[in-house]
C-alpha atoms as a PDB file:
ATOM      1  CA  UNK A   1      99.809  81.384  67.956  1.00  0.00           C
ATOM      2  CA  UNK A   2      97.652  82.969  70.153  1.00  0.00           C
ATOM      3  CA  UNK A   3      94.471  85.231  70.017  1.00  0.00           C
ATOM      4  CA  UNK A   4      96.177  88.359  70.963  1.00  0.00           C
ATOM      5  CA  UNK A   5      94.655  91.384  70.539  1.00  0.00           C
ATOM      6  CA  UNK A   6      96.239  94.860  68.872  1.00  0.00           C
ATOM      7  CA  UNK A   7      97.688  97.113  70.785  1.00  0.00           C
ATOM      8  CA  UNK A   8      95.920 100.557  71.325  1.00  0.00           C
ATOM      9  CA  UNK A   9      97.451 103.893  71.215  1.00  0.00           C
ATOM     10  CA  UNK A  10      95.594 105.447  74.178  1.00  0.00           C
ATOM     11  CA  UNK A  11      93.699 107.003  72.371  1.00  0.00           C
ATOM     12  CA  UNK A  12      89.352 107.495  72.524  1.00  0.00           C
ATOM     13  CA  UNK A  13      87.261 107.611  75.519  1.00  0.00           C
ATOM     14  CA  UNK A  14      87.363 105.733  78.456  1.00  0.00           C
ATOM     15  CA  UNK A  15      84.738 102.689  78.843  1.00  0.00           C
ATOM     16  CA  UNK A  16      81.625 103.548  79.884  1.00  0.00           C
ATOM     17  CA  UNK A  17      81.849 101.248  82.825  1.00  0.00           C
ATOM     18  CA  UNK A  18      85.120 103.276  83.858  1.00  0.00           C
ATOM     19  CA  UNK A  19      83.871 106.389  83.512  1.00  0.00           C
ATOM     20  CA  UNK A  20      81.099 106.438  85.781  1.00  0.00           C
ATOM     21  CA  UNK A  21      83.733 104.907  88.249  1.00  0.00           C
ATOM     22  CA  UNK A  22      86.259 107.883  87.691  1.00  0.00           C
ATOM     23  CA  UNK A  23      83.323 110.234  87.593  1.00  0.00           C
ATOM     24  CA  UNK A  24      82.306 108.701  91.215  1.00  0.00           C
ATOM     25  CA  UNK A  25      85.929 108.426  92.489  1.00  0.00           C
ATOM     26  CA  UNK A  26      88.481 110.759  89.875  1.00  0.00           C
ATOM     27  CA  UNK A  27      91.217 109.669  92.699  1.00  0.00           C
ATOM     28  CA  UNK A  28      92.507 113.318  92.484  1.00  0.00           C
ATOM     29  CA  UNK A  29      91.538 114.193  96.146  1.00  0.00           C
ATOM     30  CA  UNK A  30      93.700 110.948  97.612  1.00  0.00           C
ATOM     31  CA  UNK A  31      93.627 111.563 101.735  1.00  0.00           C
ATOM     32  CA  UNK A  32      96.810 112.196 103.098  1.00  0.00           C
ATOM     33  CA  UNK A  33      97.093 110.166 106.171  1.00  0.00           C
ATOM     34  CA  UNK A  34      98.426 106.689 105.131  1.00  0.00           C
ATOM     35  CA  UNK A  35      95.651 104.853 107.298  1.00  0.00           C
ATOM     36  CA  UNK A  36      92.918 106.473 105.488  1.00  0.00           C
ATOM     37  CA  UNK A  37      94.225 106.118 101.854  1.00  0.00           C
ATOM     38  CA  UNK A  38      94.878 102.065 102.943  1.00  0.00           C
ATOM     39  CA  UNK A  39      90.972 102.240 103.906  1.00  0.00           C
ATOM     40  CA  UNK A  40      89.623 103.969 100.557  1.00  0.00           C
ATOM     41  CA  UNK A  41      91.848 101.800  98.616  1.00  0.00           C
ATOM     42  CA  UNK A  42      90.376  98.686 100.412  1.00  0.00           C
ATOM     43  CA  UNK A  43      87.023 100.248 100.278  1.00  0.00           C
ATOM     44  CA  UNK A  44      87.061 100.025  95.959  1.00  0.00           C
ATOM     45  CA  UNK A  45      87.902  96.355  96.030  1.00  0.00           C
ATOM     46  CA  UNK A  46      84.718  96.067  98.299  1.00  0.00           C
ATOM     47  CA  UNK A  47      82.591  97.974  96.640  1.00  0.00           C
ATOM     48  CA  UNK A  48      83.510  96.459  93.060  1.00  0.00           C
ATOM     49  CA  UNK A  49      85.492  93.449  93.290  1.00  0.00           C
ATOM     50  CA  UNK A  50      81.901  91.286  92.694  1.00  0.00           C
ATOM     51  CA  UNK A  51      80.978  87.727  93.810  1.00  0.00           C
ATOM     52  CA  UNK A  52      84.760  85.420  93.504  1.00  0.00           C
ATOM     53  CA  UNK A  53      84.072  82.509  91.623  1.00  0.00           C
ATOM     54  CA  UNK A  54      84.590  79.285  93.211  1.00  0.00           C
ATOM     55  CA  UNK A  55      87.259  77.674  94.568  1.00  0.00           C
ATOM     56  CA  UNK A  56      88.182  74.318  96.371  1.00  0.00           C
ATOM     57  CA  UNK A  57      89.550  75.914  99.325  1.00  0.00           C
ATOM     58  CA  UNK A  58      91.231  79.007 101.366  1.00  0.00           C
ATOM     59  CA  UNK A  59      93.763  78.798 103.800  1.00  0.00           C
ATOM     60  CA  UNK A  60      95.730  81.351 105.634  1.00  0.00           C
ATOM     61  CA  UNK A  61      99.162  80.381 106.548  1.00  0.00           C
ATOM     62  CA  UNK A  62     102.755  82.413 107.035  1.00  0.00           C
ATOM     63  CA  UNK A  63     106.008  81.726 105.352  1.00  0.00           C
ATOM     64  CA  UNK A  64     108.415  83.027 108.554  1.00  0.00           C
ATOM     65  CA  UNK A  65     107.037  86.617 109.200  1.00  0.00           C
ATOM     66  CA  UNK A  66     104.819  86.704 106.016  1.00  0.00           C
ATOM     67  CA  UNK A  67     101.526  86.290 105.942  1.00  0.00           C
ATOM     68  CA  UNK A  68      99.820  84.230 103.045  1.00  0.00           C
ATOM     69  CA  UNK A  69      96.689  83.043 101.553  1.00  0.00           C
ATOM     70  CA  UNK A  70      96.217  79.879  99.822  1.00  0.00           C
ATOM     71  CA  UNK A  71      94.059  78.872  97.192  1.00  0.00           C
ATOM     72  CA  UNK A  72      93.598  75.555  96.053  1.00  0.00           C
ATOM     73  CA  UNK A  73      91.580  74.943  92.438  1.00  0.00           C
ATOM     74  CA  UNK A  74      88.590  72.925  92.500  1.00  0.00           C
ATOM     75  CA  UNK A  75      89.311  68.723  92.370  1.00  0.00           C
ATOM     76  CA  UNK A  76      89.245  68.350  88.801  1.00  0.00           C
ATOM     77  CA  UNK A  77      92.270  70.072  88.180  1.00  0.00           C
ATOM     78  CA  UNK A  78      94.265  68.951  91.097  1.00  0.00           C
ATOM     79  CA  UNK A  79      95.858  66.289  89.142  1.00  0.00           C
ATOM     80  CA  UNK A  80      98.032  69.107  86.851  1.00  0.00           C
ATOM     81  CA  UNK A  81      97.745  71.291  89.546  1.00  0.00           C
ATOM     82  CA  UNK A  82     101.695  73.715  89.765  1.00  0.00           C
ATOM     83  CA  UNK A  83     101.328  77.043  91.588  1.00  0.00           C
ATOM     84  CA  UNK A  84     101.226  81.158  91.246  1.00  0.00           C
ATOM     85  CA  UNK A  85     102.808  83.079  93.467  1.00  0.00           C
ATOM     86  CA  UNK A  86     100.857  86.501  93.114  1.00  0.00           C
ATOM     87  CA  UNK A  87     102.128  89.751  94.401  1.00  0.00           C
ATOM     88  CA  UNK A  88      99.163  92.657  95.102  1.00  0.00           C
ATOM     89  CA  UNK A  89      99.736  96.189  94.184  1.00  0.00           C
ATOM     90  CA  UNK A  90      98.752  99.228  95.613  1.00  0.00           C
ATOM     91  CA  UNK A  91     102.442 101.247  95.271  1.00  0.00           C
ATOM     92  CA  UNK A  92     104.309  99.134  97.820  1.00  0.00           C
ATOM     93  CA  UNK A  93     102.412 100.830 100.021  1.00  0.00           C
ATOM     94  CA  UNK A  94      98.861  99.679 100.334  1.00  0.00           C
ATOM     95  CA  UNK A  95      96.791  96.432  99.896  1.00  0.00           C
ATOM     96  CA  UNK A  96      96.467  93.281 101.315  1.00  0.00           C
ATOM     97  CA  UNK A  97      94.865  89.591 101.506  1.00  0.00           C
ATOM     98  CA  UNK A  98      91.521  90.635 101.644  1.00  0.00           C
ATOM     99  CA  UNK A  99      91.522  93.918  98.999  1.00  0.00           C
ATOM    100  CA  UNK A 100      93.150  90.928  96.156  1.00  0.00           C
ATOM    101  CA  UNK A 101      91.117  87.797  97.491  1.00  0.00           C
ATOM    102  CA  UNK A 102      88.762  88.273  94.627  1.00  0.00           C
ATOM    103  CA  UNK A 103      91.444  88.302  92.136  1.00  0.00           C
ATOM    104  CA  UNK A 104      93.450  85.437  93.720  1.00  0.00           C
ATOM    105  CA  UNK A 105      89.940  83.805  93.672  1.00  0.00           C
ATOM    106  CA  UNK A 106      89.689  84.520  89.628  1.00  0.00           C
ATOM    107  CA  UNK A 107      92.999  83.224  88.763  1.00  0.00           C
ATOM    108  CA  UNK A 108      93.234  79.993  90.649  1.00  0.00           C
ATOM    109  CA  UNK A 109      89.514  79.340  88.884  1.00  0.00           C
ATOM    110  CA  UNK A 110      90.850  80.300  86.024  1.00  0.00           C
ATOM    111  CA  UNK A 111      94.520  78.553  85.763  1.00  0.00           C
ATOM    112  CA  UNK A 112      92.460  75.308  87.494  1.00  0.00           C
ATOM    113  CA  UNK A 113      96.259  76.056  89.833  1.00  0.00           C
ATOM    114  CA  UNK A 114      97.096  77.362  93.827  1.00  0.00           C
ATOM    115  CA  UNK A 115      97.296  80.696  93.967  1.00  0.00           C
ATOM    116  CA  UNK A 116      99.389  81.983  96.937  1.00  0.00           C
ATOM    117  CA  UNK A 117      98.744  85.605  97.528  1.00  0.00           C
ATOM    118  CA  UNK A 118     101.501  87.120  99.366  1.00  0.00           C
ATOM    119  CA  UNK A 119     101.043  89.639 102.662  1.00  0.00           C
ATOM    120  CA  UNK A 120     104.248  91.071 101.294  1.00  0.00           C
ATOM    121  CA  UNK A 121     105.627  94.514 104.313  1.00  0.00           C
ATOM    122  CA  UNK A 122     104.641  97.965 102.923  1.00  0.00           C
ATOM    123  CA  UNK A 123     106.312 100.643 102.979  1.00  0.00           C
ATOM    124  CA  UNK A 124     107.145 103.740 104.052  1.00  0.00           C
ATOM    125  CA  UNK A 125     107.052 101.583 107.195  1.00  0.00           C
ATOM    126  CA  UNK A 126     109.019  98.751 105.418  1.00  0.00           C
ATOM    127  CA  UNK A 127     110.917 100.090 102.361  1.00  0.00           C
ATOM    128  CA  UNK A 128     112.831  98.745  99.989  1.00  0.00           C
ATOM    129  CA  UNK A 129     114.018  95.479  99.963  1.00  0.00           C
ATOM    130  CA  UNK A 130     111.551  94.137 102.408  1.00  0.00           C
ATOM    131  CA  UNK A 131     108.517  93.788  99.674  1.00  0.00           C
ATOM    132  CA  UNK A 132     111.458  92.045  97.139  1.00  0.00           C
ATOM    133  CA  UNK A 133     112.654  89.935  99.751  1.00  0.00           C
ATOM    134  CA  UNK A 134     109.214  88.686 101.368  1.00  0.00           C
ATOM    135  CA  UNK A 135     108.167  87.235  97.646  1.00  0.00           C
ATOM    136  CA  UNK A 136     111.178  85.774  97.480  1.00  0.00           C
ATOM    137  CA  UNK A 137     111.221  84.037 100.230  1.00  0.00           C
ATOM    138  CA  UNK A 138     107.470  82.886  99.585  1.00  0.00           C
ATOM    139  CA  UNK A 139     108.596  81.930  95.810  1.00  0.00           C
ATOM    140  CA  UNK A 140     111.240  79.688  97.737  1.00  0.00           C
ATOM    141  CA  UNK A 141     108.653  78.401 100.080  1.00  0.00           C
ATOM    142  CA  UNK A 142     106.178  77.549  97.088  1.00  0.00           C
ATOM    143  CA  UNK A 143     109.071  75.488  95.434  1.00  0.00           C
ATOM    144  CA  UNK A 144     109.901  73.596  98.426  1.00  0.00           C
ATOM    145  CA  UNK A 145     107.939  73.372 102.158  1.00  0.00           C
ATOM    146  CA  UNK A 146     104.822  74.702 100.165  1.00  0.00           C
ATOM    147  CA  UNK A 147     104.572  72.400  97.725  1.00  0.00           C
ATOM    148  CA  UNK A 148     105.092  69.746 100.861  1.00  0.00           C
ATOM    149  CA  UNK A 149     102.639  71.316 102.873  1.00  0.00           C
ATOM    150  CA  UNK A 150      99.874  71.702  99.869  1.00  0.00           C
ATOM    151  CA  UNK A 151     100.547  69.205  97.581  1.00  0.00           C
ATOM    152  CA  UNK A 152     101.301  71.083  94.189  1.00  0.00           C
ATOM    153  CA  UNK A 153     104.104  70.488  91.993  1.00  0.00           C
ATOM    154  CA  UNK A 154     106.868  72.917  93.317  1.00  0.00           C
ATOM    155  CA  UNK A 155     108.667  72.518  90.366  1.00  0.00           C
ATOM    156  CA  UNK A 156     105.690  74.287  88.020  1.00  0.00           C
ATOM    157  CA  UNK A 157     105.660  77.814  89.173  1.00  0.00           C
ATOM    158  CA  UNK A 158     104.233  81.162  87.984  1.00  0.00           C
ATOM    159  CA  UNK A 159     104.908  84.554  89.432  1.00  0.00           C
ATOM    160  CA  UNK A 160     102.067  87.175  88.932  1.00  0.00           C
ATOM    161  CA  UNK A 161     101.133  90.567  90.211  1.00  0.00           C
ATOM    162  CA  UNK A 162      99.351  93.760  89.496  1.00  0.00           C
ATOM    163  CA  UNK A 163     101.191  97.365  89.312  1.00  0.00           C
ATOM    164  CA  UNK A 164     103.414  97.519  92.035  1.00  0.00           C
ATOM    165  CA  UNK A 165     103.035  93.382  92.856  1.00  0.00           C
ATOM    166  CA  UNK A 166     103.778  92.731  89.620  1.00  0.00           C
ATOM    167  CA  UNK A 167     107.411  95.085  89.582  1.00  0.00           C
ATOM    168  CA  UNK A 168     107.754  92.722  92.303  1.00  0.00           C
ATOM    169  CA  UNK A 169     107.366  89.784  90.242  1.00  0.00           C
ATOM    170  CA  UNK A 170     109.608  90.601  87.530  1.00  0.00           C
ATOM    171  CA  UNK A 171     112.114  90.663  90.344  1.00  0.00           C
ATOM    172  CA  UNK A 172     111.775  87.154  91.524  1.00  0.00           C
ATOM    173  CA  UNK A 173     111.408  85.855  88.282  1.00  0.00           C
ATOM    174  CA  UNK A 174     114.935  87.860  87.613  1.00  0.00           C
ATOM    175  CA  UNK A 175     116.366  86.090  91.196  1.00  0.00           C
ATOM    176  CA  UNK A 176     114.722  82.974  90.581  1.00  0.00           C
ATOM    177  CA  UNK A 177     115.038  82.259  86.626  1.00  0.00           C
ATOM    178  CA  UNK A 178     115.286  78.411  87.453  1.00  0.00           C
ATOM    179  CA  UNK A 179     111.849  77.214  88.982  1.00  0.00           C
ATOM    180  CA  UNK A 180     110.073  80.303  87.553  1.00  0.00           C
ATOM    181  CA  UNK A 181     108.547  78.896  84.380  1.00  0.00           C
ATOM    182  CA  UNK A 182     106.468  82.118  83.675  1.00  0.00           C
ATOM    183  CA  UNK A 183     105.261  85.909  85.249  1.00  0.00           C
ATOM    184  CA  UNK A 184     102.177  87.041  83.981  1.00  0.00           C
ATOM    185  CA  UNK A 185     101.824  90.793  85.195  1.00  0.00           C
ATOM    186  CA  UNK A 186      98.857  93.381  84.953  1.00  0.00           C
ATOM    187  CA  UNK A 187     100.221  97.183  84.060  1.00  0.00           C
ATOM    188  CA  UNK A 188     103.437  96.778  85.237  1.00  0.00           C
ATOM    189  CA  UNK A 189     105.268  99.641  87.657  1.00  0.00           C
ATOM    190  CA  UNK A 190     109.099  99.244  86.004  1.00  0.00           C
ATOM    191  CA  UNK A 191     110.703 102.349  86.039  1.00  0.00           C
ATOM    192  CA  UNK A 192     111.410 104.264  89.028  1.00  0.00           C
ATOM    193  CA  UNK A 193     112.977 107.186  87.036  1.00  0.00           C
ATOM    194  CA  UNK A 194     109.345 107.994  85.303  1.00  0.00           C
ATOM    195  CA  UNK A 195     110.899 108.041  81.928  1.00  0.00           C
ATOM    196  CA  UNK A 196     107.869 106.732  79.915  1.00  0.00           C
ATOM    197  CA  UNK A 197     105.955 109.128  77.420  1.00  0.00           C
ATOM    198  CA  UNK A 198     103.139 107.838  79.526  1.00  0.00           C
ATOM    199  CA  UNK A 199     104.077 109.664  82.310  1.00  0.00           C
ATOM    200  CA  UNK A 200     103.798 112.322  80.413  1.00  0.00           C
ATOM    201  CA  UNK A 201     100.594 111.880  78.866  1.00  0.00           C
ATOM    202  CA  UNK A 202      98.417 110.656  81.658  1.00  0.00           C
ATOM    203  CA  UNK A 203     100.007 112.689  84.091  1.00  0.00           C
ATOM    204  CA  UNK A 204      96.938 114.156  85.629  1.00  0.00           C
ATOM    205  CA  UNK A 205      95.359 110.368  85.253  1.00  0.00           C
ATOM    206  CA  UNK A 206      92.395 109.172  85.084  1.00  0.00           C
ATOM    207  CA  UNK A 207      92.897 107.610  88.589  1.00  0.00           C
ATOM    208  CA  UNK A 208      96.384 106.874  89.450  1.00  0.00           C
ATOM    209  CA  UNK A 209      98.823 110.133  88.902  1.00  0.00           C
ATOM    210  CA  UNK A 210     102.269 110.784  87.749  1.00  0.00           C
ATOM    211  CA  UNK A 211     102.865 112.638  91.024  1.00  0.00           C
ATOM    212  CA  UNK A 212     101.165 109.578  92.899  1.00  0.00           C
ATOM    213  CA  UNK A 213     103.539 107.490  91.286  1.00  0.00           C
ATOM    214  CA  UNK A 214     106.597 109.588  92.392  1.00  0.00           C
ATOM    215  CA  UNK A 215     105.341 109.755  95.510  1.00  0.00           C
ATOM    216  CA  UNK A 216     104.857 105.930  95.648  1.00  0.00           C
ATOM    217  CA  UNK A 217     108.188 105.459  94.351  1.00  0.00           C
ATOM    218  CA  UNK A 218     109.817 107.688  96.820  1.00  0.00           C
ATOM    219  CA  UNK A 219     108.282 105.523  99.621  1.00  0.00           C
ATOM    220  CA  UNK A 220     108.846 102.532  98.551  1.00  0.00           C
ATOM    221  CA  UNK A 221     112.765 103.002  97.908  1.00  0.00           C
ATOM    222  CA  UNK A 222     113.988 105.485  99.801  1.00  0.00           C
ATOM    223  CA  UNK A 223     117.865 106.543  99.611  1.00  0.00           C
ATOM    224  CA  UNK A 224     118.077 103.748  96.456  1.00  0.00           C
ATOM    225  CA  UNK A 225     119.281 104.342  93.359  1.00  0.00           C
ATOM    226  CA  UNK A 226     116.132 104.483  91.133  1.00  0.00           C
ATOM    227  CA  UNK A 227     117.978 102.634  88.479  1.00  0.00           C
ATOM    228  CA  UNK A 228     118.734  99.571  90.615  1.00  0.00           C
ATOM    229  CA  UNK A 229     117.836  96.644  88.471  1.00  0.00           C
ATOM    230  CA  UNK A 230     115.902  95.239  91.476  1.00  0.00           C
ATOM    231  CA  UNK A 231     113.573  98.763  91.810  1.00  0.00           C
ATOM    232  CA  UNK A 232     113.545  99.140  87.759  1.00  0.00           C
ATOM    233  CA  UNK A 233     113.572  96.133  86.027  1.00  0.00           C
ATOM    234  CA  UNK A 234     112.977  97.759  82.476  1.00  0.00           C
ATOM    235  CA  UNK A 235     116.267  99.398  82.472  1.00  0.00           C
ATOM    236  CA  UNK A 236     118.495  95.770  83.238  1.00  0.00           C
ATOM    237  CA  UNK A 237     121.091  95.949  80.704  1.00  0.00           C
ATOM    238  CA  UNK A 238     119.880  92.051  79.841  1.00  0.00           C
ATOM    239  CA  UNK A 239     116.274  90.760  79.664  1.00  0.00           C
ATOM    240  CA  UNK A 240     117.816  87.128  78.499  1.00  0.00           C
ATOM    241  CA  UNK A 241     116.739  83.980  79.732  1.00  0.00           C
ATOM    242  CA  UNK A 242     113.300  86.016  81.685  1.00  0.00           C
ATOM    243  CA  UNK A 243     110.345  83.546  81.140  1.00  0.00           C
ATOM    244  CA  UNK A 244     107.490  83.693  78.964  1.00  0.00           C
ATOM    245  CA  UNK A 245     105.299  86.708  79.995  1.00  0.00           C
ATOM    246  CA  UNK A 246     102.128  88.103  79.385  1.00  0.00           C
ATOM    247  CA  UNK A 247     101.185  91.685  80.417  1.00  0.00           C
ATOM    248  CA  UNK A 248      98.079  93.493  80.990  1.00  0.00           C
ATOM    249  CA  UNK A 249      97.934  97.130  79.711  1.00  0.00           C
ATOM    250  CA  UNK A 250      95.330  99.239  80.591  1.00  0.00           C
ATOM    251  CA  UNK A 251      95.027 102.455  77.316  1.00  0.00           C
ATOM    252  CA  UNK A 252      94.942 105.282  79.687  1.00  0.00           C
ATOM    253  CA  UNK A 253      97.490 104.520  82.601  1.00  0.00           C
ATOM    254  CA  UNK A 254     100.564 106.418  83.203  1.00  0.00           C
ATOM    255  CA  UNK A 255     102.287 103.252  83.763  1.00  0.00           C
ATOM    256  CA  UNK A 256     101.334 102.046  80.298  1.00  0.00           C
ATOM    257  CA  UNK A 257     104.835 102.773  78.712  1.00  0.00           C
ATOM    258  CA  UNK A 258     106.336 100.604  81.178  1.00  0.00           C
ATOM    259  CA  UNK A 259     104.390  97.629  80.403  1.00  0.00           C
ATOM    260  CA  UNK A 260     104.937  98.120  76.129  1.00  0.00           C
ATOM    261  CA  UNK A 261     108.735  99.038  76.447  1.00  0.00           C
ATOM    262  CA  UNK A 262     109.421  96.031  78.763  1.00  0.00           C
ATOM    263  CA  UNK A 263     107.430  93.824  75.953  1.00  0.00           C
ATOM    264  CA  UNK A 264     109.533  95.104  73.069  1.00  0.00           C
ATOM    265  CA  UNK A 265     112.564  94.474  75.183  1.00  0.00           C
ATOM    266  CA  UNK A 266     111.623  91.139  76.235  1.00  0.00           C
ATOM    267  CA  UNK A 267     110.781  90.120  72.226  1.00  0.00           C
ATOM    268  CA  UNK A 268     114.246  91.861  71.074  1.00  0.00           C
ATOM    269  CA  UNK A 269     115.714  89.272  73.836  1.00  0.00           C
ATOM    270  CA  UNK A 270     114.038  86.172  72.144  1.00  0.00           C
ATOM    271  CA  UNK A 271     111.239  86.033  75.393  1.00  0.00           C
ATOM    272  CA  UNK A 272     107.709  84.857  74.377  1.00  0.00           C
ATOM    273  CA  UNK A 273     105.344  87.562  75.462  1.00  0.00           C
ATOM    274  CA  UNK A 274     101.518  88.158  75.062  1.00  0.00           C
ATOM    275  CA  UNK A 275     100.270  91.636  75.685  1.00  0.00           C
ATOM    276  CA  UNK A 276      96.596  91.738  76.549  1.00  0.00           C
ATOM    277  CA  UNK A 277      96.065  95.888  75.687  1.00  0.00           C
ATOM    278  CA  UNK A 278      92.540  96.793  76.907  1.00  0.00           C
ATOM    279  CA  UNK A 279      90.996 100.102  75.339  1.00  0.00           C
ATOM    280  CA  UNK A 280      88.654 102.331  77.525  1.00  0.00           C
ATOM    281  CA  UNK A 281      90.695 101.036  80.575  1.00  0.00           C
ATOM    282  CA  UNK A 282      92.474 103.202  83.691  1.00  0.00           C
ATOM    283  CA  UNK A 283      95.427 101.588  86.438  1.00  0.00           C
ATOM    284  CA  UNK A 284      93.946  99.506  89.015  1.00  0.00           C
ATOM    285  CA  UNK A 285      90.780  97.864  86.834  1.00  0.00           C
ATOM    286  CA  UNK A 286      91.534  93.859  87.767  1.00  0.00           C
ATOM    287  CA  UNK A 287      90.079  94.993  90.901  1.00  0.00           C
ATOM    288  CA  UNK A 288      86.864  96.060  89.623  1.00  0.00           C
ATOM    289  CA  UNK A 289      85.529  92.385  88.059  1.00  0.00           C
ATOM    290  CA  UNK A 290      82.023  92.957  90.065  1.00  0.00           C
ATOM    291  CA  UNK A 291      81.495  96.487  87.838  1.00  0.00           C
ATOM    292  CA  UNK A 292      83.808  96.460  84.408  1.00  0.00           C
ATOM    293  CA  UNK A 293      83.261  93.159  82.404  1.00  0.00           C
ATOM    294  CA  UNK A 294      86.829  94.089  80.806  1.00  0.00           C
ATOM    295  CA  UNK A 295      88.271  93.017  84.039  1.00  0.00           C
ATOM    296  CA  UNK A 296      86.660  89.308  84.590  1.00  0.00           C
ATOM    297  CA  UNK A 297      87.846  89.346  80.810  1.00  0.00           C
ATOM    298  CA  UNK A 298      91.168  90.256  81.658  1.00  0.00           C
ATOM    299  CA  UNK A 299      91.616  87.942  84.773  1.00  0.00           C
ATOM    300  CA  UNK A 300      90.581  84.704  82.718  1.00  0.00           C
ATOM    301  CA  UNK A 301      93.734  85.551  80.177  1.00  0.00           C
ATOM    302  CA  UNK A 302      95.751  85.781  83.087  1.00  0.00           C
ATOM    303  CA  UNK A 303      94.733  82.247  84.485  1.00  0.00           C
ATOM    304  CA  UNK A 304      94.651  80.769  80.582  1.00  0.00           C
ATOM    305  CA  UNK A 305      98.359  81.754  80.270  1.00  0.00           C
ATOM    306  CA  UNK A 306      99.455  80.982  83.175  1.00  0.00           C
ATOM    307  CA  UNK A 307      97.819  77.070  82.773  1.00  0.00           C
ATOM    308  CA  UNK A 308      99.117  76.898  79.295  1.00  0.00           C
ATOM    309  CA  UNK A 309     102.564  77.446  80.476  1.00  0.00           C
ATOM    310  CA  UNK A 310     102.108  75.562  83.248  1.00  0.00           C
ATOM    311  CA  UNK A 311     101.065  72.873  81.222  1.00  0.00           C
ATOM    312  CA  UNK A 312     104.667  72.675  79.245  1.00  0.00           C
ATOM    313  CA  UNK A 313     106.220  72.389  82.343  1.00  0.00           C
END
């Protein structure tokens, strides 16, 4: 049993925390040159990602082209110590190491694991598969010449990520169902056809935008087919054998339909899941840990699942 909170309907006002954010920043006047909405994007993290807790140590390394940034968990946890893989989001299109260093930070503190963060291509320069195949190839890494390198157990692995990071995750733990022994995944992106009643209802937001999304989507996989299992997950024909998973919602978040339909889907397969359903929250509050206690809150039930499943490993 766990200590699972209900599920909200999306319903009531956002945190006050939140709403000063969206009042400062409503994220309906995104730039549109790509360089600039990378630098306001980075610029949030900055402004209210707060003070990381502490960690052992921070390396950056590459996995062939990739860049990646290790975390190791401070010495009294070493002994248990297995390994999440964590994919950023920002739409496949923006983020990077230093915008989800604070996060990475919070979950290797809290899991007492490594935390490799993954420098995954973005697109529209880089569109699909490049993002799916660079965490693959670092999941591979973490299970082998990683786990060499860093000394964790390659054999006790976690994939995580946020939004677009996290539809990334679901991948790999889809390609990888053998050393994958859990995803843990913060308001998941799932469905590039925008079928969600989400979609509908937070199309104007708060923050992130069902045209956003479309746009994102667009970029990200090109001439695809939007129902390609490996661009949306949720609508696999089979969700058996997928690990035990715990997902983030956020109440008022167009993507919040993707993250509750996958859940039911994944319990109607027999899956363990945990959904952590925050009221008052928008898309994109993990980042926020130095300004919305919700998000520190939220980060420590990531690193708590991902140890306890770890620890069964």
């Amino acid at each position: 049993m766990t200590d699972e909170p209900p599920v909200w309907d999306g319903a009531g006002p956002l945190h006050p925390q939140v709403q000063a954010i969206v009042d400062a920043d409503p994220g309906d006047a995104e730039p549109s040159d790509l360089l600039a909405r990378r630098g306001a994007y980075a610029a949030i993290a900055d402004r209210l990602g707060g003070t990381p807790p502490a960690v052992a140590a921070v390396a950056d390394d590459r996995v062939g082209a990739v860049g990646v940034r290790v975390y190791r968990p401070l010495p009294e946890a070493e002994a248990i110590a297995g390994v999440i893989v964590y994919a950023h989001g920002g739409g496949w299109q923006l983020g990077d190491l230093n915008g989800f260093d604070r996060v990475a930070h919070a979950l290797c503190a809290a899991s007492g694991h490594h935390v490799v963060s993954v420098d995954y291509r973005l697109a529209p320069e880089h569109r699909f598969p490049a993002a799916r195949d660079d965490v693959l190839d670092v999941v591979d890494w973490a299970g082998g010449a990683g786990a060499d390198a860093y000394g964790w157990d390659g054999r006790r692995l976690v994939v995580a990520g946020d939004s677009a990071g996290a539809q990334l995750a679901v991948v790999a733990a889809r390609e990888r169902p053998g050393p994958i022994c859990a995803q843990v995944l913060a308001y998941p992106a799932l469905d590039a056809t925008l079928s969600g009643a989400s979609y509908t209802r937070f199309a104007s937001g708060p923050m992130l935008t069902r045209a956003a999304m479309a746009r994102l989507w667009r970029d990200y996989r090109g001439d695809e087919d939007p129902r390609h299992p490996h661009l949306s997950p949720l609508l696999a024909t089979a969700h058996g054998g997928t690990p035990p998973t715990c997902i983030v919602l956020a109440s008022h978040d167009v993507l919040r339909d993707d993250g509750l339909t996958y859940a039911g889907r994944l319990r109607a397969a027999g899956v363990t899941v945990e959904v952590r359903d925050y009221a008052g929250m928008v898309h994109g509050f993990l980042r926020w840990a130095g300004a919305v206690d919700a998000a520190g809150t939220a980060l420590a039930a990531m690193g708590a699942f991902a140890a306890r499943e770890l620890a069964r490993t």
